[in-house]
Protein backbone atom coordinates (compact mmCIF):
# COMPACT_ATOMS: atom_id res chain seq x y z
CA UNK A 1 -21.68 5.61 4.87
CA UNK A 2 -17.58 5.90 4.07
CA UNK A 3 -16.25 8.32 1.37
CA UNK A 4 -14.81 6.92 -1.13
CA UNK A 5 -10.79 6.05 -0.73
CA UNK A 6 -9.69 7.10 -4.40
CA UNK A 7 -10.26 10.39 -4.70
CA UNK A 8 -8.19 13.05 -7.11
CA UNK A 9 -5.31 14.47 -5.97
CA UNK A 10 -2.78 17.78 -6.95
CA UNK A 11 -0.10 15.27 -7.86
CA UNK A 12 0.41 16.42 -11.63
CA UNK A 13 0.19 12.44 -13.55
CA UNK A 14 3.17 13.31 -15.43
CA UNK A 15 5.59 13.78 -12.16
CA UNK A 16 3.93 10.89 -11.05
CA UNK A 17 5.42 8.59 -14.18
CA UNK A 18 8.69 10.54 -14.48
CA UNK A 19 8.66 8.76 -10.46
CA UNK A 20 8.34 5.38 -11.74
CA UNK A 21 11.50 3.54 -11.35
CA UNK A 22 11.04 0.49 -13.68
CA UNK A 23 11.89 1.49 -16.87
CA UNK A 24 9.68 0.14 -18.81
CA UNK A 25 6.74 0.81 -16.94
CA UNK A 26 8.06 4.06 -17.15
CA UNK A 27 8.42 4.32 -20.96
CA UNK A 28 4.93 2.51 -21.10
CA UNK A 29 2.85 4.80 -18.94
CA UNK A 30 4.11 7.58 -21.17
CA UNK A 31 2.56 5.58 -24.70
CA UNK A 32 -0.73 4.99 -22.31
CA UNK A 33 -0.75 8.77 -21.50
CA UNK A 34 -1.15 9.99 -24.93
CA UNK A 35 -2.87 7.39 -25.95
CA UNK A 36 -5.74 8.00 -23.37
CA UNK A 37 -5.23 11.94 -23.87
CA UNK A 38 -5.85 11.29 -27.66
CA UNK A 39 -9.17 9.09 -27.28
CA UNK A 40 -10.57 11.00 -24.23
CA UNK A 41 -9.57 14.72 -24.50
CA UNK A 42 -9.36 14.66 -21.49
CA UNK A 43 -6.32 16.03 -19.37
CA UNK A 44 -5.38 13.25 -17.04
CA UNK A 45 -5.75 13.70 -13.02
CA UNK A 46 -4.09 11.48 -10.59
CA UNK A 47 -6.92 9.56 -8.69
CA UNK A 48 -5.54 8.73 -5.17
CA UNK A 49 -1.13 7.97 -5.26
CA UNK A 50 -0.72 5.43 -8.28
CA UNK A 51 -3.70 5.85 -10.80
CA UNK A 52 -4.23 8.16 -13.58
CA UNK A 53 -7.56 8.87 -14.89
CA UNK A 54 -9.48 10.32 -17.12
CA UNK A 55 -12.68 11.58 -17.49
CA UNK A 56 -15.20 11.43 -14.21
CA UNK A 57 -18.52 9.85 -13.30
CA UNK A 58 -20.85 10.23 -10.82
CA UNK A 59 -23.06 7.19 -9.58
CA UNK A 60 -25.66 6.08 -6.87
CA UNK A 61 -26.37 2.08 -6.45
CA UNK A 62 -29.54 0.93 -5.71
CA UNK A 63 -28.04 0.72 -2.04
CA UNK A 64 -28.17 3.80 -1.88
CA UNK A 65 -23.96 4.14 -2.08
CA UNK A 66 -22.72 7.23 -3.94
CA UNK A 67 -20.18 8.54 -5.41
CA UNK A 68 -17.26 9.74 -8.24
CA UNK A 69 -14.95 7.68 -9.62
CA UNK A 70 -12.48 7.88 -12.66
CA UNK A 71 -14.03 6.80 -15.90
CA UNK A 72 -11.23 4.93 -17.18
CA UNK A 73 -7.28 5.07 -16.62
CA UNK A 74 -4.14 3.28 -15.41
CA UNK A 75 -1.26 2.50 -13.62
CA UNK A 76 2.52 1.87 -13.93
CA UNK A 77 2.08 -1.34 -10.37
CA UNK A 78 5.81 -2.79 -9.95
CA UNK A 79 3.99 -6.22 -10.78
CA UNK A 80 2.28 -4.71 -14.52
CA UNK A 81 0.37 -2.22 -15.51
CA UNK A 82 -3.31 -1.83 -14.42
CA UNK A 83 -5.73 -0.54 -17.11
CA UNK A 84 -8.76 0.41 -15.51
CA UNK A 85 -12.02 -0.22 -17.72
CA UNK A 86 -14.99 0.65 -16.08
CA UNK A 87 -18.37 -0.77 -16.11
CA UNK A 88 -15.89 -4.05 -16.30
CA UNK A 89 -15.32 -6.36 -18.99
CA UNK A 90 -18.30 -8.34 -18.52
CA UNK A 91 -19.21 -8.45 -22.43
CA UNK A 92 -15.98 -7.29 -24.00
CA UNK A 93 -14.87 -10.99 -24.61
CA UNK A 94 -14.67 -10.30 -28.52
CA UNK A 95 -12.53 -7.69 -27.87
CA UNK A 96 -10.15 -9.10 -25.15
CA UNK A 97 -9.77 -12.29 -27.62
CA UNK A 98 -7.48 -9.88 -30.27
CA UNK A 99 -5.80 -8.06 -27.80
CA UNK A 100 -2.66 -10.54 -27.10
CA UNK A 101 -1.52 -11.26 -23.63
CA UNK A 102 -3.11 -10.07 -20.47
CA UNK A 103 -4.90 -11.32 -17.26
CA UNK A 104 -8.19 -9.89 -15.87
CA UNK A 105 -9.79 -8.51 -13.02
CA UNK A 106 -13.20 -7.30 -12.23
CA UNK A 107 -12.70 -4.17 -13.76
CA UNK A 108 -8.91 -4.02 -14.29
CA UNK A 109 -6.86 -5.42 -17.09
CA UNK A 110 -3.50 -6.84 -16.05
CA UNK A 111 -0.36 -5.90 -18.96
CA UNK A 112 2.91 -6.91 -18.51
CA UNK A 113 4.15 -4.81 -21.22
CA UNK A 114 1.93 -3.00 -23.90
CA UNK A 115 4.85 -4.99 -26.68
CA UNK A 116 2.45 -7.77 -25.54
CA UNK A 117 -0.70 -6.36 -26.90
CA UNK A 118 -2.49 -5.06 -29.75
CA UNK A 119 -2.40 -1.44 -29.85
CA UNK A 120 -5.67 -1.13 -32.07
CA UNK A 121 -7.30 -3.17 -30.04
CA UNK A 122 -6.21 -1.80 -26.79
CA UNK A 123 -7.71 1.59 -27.81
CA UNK A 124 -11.11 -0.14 -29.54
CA UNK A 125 -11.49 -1.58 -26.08
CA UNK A 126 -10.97 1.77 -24.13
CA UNK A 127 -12.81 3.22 -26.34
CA UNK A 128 -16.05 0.50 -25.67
CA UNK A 129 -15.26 0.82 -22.08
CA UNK A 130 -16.05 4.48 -22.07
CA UNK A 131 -19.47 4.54 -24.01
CA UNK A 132 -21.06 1.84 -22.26
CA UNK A 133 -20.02 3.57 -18.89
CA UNK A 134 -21.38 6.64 -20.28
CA UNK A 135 -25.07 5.00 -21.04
CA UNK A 136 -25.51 3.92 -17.66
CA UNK A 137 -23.34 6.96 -16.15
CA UNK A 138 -23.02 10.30 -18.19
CA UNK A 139 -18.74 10.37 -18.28
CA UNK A 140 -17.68 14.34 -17.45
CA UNK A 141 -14.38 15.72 -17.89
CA UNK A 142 -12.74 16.01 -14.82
């Protein structure tokens, strides 16, 4: 069976955003940092080159597939910036309809800027993200 690709690194998150040359994707990832610091407590660890996570979970799929994987995080992409909300957004769609402007992935939320969204809502929905992971996957600091 392969390991997993993402997989923490020694890269210390804040070198990583002090890297990032679009400014402000830049000046964003430093809002998300605290932000995430703030509703986690959890110190943030860089989970392969470009994403920033915190907290960790450990899972096994009925295929027998196992693993650890952040429990929720981002990243400053050239294109926007990736929030990472893991299990998904599969029933967040009274959340997502206050948040403002975005696009959506499986599991990833697609921001342009964070001017383009609500805050409150951003953090109610990282928030939601993180218990519902944690009843199917107990969420550990990493």
């Amino acid at each position: 069976m392969a390991d997993n690709k993402t997989k923490t690194t020694p890269v210390d998150p804040l070198d990583f955003i002090n890297s990032v040359e679009h400014p402000t994707r830049k000046a964003d990832a430093l809002v998300l940092l605290d932000l995430y610091k703030r509703i986690t407590g959890y110190e943030p660890k860089m989970w392969g080159p470009t994403i920033i996570g915190f907290g960790r979970y450990s899972y096994t799929y009925d295929s027998g597939h196992s693993g650890d994987s952040l429990a929720s995080g981002f990243s400053p992409r050239k294109a926007s910036l990736s929030i990472y909300i893991v299990p998904g957004y599969q029933d967040y769609d009274h959340i997502l309809a206050r948040l403002g402007k975005y696009k959506i992935g499986k599991s990833c939320l697609y921001v342009n800027k964070l001017a383009d969204v609500d805050m409150a809502v951003l953090e109610e929905l990282i928030k939601t993200g993180l218990n519902d992971l944690d009843k199917i996957w107990p969420v550990h600091p990493e």
